[in-house]
PDB file of N, CA and C in Angstrom:
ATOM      1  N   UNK A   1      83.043 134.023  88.490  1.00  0.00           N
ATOM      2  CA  UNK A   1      82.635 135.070  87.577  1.00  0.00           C
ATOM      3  C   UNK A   1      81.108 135.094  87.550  1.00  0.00           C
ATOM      4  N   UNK A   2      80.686 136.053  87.804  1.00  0.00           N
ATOM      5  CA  UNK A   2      78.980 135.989  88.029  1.00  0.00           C
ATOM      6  C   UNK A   2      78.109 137.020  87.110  1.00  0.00           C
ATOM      7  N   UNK A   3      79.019 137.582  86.403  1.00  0.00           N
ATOM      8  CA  UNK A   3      78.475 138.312  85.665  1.00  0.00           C
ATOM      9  C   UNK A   3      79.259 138.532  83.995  1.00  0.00           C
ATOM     10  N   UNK A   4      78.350 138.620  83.011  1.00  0.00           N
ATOM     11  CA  UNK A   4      78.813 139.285  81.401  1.00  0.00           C
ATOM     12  C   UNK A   4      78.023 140.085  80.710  1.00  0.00           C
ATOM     13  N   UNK A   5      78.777 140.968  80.097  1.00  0.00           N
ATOM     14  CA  UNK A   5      78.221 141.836  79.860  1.00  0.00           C
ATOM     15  C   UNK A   5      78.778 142.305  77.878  1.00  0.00           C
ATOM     16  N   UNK A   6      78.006 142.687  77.327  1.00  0.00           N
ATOM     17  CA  UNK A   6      78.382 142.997  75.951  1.00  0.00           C
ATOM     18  C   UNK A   6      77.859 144.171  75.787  1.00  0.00           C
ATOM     19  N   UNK A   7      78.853 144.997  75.083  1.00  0.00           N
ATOM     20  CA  UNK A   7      78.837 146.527  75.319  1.00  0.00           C
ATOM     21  C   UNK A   7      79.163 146.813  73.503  1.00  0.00           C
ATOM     22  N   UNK A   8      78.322 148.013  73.421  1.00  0.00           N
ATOM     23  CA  UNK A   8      78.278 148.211  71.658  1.00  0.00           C
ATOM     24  C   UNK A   8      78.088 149.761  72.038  1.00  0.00           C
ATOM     25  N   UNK A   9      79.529 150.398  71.593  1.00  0.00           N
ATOM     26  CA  UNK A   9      79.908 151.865  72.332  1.00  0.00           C
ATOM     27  C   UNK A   9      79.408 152.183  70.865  1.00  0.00           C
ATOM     28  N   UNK A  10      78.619 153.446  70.797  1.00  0.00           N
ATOM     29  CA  UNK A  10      78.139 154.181  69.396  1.00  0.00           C
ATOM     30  C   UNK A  10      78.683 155.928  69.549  1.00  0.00           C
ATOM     31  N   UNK A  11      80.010 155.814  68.851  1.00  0.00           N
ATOM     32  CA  UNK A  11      80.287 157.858  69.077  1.00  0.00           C
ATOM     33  C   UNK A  11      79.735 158.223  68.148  1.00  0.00           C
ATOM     34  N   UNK A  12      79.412 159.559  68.271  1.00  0.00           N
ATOM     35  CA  UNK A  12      78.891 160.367  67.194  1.00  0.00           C
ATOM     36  C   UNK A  12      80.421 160.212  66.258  1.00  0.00           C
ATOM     37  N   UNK A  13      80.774 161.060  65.170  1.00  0.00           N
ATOM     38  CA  UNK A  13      81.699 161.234  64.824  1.00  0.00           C
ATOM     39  C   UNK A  13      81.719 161.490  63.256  1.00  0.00           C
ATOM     40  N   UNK A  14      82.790 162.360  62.645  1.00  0.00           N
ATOM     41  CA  UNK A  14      82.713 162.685  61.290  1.00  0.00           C
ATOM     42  C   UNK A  14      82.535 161.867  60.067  1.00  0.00           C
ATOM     43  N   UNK A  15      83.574 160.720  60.150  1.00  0.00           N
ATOM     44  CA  UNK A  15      83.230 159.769  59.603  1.00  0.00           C
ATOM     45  C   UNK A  15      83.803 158.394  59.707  1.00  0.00           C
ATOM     46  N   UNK A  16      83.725 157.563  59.337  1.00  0.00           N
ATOM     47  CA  UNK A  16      83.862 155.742  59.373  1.00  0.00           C
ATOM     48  C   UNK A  16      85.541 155.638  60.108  1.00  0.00           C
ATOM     49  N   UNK A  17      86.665 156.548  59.488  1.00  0.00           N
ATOM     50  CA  UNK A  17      87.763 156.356  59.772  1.00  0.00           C
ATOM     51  C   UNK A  17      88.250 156.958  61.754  1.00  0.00           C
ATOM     52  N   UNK A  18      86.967 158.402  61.598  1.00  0.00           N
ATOM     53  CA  UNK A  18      87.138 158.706  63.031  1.00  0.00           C
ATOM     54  C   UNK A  18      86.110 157.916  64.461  1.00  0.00           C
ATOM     55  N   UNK A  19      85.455 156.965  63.692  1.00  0.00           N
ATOM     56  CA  UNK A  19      84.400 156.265  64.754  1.00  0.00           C
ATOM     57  C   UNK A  19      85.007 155.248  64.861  1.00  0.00           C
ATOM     58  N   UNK A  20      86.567 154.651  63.897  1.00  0.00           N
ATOM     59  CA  UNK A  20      87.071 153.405  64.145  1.00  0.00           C
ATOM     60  C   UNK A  20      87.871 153.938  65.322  1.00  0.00           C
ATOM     61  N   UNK A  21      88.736 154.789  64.787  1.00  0.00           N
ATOM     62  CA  UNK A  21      89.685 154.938  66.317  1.00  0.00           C
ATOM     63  C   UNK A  21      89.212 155.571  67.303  1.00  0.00           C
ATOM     64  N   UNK A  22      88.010 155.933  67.162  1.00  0.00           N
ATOM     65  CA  UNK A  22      87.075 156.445  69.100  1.00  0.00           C
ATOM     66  C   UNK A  22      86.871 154.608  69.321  1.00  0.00           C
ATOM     67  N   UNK A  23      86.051 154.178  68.706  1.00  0.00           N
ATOM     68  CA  UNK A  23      85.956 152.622  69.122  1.00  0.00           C
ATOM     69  C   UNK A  23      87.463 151.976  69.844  1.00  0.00           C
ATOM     70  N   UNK A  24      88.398 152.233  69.181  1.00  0.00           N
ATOM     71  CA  UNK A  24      89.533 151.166  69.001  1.00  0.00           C
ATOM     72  C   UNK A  24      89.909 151.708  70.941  1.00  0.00           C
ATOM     73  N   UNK A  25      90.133 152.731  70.700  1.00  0.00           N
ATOM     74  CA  UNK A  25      90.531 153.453  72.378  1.00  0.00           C
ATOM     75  C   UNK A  25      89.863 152.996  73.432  1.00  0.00           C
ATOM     76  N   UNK A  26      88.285 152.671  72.967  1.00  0.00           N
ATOM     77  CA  UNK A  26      87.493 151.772  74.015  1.00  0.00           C
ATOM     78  C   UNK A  26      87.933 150.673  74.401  1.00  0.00           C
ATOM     79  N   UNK A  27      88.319 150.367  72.969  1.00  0.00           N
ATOM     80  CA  UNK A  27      88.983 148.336  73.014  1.00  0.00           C
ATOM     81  C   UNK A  27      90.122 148.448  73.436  1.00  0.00           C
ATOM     82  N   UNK A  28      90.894 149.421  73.354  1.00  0.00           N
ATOM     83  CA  UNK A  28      92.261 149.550  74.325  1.00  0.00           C
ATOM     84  C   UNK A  28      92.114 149.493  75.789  1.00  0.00           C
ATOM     85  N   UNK A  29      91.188 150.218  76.145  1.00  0.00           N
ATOM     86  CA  UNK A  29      90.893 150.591  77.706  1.00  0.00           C
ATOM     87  C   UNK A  29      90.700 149.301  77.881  1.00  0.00           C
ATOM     88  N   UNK A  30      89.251 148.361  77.586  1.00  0.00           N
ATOM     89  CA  UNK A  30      88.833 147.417  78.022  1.00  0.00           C
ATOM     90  C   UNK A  30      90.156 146.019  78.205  1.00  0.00           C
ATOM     91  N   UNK A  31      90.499 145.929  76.913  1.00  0.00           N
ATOM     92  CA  UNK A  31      91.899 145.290  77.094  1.00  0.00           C
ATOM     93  C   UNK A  31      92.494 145.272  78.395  1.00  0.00           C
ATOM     94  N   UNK A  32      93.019 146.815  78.754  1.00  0.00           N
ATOM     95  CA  UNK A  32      94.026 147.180  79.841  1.00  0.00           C
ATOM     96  C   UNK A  32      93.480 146.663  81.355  1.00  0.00           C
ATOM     97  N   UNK A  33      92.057 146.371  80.798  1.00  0.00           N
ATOM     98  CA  UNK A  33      91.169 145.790  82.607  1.00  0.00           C
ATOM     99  C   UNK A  33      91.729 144.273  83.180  1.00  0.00           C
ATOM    100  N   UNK A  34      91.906 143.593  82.234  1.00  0.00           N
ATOM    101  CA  UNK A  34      93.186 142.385  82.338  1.00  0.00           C
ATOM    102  C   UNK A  34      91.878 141.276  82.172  1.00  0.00           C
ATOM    103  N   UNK A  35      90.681 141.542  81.805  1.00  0.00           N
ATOM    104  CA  UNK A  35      89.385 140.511  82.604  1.00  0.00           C
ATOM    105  C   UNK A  35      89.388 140.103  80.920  1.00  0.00           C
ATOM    106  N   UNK A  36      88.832 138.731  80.907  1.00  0.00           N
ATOM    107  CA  UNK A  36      87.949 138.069  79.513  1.00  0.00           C
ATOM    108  C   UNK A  36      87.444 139.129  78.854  1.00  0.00           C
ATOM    109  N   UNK A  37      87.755 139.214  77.584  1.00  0.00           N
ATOM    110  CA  UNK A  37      86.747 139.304  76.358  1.00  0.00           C
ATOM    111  C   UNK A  37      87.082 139.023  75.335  1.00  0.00           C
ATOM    112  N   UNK A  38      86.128 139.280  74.523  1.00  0.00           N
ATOM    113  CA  UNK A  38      86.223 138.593  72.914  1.00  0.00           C
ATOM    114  C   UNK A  38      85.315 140.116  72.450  1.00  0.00           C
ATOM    115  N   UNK A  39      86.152 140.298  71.417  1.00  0.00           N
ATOM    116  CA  UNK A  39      85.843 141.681  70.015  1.00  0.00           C
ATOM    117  C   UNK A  39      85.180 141.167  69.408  1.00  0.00           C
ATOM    118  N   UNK A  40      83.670 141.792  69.134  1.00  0.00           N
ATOM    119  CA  UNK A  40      83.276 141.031  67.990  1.00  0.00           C
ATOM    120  C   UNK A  40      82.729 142.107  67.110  1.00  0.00           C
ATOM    121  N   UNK A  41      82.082 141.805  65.780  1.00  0.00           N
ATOM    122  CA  UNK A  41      81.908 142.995  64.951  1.00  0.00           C
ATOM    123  C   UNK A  41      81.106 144.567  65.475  1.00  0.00           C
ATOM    124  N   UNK A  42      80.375 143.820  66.130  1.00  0.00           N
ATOM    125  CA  UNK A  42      79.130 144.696  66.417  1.00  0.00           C
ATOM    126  C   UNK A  42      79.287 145.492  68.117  1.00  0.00           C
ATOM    127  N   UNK A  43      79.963 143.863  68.773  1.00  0.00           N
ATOM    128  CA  UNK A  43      79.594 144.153  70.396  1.00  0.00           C
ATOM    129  C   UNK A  43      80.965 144.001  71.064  1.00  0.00           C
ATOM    130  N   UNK A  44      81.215 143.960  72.097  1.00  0.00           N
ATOM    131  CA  UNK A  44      82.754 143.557  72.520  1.00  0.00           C
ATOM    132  C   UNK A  44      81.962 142.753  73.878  1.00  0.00           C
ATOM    133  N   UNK A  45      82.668 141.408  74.605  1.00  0.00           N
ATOM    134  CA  UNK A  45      81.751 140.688  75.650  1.00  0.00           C
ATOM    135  C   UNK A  45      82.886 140.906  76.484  1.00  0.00           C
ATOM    136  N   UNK A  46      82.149 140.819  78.141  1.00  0.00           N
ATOM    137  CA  UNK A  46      83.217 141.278  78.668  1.00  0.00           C
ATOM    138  C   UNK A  46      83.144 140.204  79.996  1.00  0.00           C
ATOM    139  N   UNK A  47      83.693 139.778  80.654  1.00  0.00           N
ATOM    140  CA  UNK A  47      83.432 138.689  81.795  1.00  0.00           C
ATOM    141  C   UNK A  47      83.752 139.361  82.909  1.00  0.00           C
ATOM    142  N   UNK A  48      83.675 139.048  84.264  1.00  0.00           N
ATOM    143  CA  UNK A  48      84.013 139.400  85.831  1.00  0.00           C
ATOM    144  C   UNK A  48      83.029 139.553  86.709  1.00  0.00           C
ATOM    145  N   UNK A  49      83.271 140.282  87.116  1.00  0.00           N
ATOM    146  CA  UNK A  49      82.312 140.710  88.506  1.00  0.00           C
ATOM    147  C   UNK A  49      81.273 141.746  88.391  1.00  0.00           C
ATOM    148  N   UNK A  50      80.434 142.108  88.998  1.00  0.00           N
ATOM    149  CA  UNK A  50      79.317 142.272  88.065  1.00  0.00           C
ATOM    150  C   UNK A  50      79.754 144.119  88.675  1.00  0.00           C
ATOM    151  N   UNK A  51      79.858 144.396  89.549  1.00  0.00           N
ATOM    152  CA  UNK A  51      80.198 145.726  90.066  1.00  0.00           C
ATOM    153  C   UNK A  51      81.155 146.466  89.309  1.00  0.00           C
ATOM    154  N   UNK A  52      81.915 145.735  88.831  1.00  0.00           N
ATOM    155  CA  UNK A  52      83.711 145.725  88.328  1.00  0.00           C
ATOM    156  C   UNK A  52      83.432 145.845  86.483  1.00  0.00           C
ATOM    157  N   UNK A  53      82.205 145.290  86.136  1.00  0.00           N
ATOM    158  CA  UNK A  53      82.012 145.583  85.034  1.00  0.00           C
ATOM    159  C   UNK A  53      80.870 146.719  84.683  1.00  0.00           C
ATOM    160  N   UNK A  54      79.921 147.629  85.616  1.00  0.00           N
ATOM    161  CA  UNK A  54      79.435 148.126  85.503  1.00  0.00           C
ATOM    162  C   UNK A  54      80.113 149.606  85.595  1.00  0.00           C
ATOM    163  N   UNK A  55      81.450 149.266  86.557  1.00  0.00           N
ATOM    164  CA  UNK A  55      82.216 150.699  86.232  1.00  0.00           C
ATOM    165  C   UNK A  55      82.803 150.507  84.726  1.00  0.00           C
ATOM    166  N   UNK A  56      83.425 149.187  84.448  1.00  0.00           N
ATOM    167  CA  UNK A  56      83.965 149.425  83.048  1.00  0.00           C
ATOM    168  C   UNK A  56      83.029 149.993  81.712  1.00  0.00           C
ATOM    169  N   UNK A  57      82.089 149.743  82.164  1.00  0.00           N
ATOM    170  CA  UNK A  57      80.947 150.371  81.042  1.00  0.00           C
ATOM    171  C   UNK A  57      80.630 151.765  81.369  1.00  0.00           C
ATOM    172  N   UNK A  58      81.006 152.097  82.403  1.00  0.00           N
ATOM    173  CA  UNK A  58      80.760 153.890  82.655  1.00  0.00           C
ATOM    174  C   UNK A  58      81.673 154.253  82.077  1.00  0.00           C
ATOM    175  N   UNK A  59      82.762 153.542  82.189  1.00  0.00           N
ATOM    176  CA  UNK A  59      84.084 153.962  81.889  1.00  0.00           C
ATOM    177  C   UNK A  59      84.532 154.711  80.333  1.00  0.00           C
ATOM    178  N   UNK A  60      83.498 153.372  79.774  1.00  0.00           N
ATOM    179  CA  UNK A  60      83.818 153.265  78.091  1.00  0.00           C
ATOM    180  C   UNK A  60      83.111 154.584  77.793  1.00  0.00           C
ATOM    181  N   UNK A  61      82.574 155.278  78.324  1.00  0.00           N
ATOM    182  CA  UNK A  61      81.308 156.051  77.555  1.00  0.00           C
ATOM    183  C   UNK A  61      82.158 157.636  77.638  1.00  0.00           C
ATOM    184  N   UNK A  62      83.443 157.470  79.143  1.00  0.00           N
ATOM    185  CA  UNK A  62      84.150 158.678  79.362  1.00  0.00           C
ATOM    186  C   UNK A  62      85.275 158.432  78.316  1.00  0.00           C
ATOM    187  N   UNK A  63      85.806 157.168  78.316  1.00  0.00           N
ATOM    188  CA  UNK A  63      86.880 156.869  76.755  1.00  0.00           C
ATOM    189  C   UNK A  63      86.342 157.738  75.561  1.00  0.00           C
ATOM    190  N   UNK A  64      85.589 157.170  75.235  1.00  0.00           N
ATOM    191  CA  UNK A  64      84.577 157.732  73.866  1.00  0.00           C
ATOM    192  C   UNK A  64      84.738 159.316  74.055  1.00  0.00           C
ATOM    193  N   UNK A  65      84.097 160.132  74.935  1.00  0.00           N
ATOM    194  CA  UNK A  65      84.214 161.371  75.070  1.00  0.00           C
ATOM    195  C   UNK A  65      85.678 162.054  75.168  1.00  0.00           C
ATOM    196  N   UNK A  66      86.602 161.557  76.080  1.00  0.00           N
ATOM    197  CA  UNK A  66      87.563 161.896  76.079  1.00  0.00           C
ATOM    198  C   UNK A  66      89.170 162.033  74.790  1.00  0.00           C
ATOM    199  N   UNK A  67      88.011 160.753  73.709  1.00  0.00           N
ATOM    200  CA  UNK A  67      88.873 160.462  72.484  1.00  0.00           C
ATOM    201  C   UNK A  67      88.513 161.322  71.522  1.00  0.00           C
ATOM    202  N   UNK A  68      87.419 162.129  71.645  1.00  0.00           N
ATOM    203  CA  UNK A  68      86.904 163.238  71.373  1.00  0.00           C
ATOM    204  C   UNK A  68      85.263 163.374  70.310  1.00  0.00           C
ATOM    205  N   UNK A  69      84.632 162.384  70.951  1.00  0.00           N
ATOM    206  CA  UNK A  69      83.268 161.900  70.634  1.00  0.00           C
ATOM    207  C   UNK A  69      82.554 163.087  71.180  1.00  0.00           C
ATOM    208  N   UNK A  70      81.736 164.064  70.650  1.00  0.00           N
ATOM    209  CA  UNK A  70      81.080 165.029  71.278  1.00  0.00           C
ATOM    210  C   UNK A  70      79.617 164.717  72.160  1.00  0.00           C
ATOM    211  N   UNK A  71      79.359 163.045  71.286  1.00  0.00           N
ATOM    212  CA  UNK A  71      78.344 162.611  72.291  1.00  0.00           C
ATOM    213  C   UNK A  71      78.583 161.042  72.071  1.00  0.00           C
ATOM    214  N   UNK A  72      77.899 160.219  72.835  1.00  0.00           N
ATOM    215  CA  UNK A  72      78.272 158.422  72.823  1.00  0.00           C
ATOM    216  C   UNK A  72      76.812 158.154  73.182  1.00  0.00           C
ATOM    217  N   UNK A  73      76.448 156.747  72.440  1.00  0.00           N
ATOM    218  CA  UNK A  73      75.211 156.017  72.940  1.00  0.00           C
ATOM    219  C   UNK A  73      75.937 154.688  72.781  1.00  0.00           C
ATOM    220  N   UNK A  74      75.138 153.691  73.840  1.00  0.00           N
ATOM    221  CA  UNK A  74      75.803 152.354  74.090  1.00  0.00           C
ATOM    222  C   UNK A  74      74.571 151.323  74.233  1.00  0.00           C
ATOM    223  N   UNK A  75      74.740 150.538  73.575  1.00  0.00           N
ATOM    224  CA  UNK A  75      73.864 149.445  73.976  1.00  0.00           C
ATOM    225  C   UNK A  75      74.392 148.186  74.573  1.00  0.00           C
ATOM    226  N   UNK A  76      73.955 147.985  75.832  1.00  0.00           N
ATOM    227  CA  UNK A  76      74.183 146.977  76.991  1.00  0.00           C
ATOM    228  C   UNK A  76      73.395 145.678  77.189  1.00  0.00           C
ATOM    229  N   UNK A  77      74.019 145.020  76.781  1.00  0.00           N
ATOM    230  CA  UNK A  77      73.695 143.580  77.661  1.00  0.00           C
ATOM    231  C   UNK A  77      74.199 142.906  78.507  1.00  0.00           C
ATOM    232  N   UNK A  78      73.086 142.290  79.743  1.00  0.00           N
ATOM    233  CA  UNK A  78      73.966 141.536  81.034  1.00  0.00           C
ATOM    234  C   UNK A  78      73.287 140.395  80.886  1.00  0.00           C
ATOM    235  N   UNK A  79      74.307 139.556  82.185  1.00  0.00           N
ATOM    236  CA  UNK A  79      73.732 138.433  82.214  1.00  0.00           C
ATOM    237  C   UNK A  79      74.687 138.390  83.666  1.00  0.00           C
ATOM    238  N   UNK A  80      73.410 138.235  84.369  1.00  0.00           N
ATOM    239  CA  UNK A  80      74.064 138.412  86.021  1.00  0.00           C
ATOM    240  C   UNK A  80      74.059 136.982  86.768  1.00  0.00           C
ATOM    241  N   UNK A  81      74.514 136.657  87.824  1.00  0.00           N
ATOM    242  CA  UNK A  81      74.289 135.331  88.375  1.00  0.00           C
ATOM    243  C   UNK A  81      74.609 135.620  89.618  1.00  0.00           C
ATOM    244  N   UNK A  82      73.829 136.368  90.765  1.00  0.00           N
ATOM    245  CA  UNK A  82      74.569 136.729  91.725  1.00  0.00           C
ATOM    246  C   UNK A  82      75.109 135.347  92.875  1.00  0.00           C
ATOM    247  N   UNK A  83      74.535 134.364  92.639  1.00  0.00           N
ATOM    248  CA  UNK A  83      75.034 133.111  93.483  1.00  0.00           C
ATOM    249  C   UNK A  83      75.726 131.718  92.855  1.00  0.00           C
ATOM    250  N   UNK A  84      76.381 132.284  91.592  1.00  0.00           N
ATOM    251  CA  UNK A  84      76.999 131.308  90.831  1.00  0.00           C
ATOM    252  C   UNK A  84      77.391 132.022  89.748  1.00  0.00           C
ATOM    253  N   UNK A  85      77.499 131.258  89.089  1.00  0.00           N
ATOM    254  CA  UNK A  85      78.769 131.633  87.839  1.00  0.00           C
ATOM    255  C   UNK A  85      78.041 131.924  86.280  1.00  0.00           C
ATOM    256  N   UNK A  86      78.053 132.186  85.404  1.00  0.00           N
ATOM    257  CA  UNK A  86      77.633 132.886  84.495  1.00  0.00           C
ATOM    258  C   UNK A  86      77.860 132.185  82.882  1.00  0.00           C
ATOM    259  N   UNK A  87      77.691 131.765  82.067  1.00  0.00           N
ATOM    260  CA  UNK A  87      77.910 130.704  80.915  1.00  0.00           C
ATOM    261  C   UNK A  87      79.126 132.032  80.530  1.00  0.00           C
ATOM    262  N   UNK A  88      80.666 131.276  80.199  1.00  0.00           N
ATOM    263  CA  UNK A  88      81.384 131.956  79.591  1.00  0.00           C
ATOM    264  C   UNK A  88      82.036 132.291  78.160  1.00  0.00           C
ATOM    265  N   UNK A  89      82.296 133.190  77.799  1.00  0.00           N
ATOM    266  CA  UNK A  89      82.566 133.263  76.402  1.00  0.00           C
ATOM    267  C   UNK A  89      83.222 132.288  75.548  1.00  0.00           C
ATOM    268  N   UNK A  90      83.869 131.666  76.276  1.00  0.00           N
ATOM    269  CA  UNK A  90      84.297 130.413  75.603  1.00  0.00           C
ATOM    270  C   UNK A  90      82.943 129.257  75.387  1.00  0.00           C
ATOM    271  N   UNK A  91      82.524 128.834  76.499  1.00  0.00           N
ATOM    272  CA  UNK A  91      81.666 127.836  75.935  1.00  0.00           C
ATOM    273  C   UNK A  91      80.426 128.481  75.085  1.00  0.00           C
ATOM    274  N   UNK A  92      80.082 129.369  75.380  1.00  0.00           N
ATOM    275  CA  UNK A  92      79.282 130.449  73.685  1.00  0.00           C
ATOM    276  C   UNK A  92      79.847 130.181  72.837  1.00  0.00           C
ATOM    277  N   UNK A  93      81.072 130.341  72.715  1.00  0.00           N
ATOM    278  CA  UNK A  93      81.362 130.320  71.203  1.00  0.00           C
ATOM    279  C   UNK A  93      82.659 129.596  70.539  1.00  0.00           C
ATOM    280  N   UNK A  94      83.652 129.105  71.685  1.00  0.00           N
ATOM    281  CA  UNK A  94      84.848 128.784  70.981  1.00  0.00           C
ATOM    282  C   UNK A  94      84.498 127.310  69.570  1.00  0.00           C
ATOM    283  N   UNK A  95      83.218 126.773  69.739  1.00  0.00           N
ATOM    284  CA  UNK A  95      82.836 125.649  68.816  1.00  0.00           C
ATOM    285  C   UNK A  95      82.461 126.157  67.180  1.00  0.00           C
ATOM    286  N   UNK A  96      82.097 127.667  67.631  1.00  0.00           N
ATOM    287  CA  UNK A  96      81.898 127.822  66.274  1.00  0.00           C
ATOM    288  C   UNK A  96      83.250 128.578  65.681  1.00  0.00           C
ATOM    289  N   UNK A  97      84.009 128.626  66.172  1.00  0.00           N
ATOM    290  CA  UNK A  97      85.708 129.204  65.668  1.00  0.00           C
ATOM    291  C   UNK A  97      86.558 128.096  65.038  1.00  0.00           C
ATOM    292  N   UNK A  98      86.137 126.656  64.815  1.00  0.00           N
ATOM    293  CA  UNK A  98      87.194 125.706  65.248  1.00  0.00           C
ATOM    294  C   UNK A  98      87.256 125.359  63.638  1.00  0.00           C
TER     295      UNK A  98
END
């Protein structure tokens, strides 16, 4: 795994109840990719390959629109490793869950 990435999908939207379920459809899609992540309040983290996650983040932004977001902004973070492996969501964080 050489790459992670944390993705914070922002739809426009009417209000709190219709920006949860444009979000939630994102977190469905991402789910359905079969790869690591962890939901978190703000960001969702996502693990794999670094190509493989840069479509999933194009992806999320056509979810959002297609769930009927008239516009989407996203804020992205990576963390690439193209000749090795990448610190994974577990050792980030499973210590502070316990």
């Amino acid at each position: 795994m050489n790459a992670s990435v944390a993705i914070q999908t922002l739809p426009e939207a009417a209000n709190d109840e219709e920006l949860i379920r444009i979000v939630d459809e994102v977190i469905d899609y991402i789910k359905s990719t079969g790869l690591n992540y962890y939901v978190g309040p703000f960001e969702t983290a996502i693990e794999g390959d670094y190509d493989e996650l840069m479509d999933i983040v194009k992806e999320c932004q056509h979810i959002a629109v297609r769930a009927g977001a008239p516009s989407v902004a996203a804020y992205i973070k990576v963390s690439y490793k193209p000749e090795g492996d990448v610190l994974t969501i577990e050792k980030k964080v499973t210590k502070h869950h316990q």
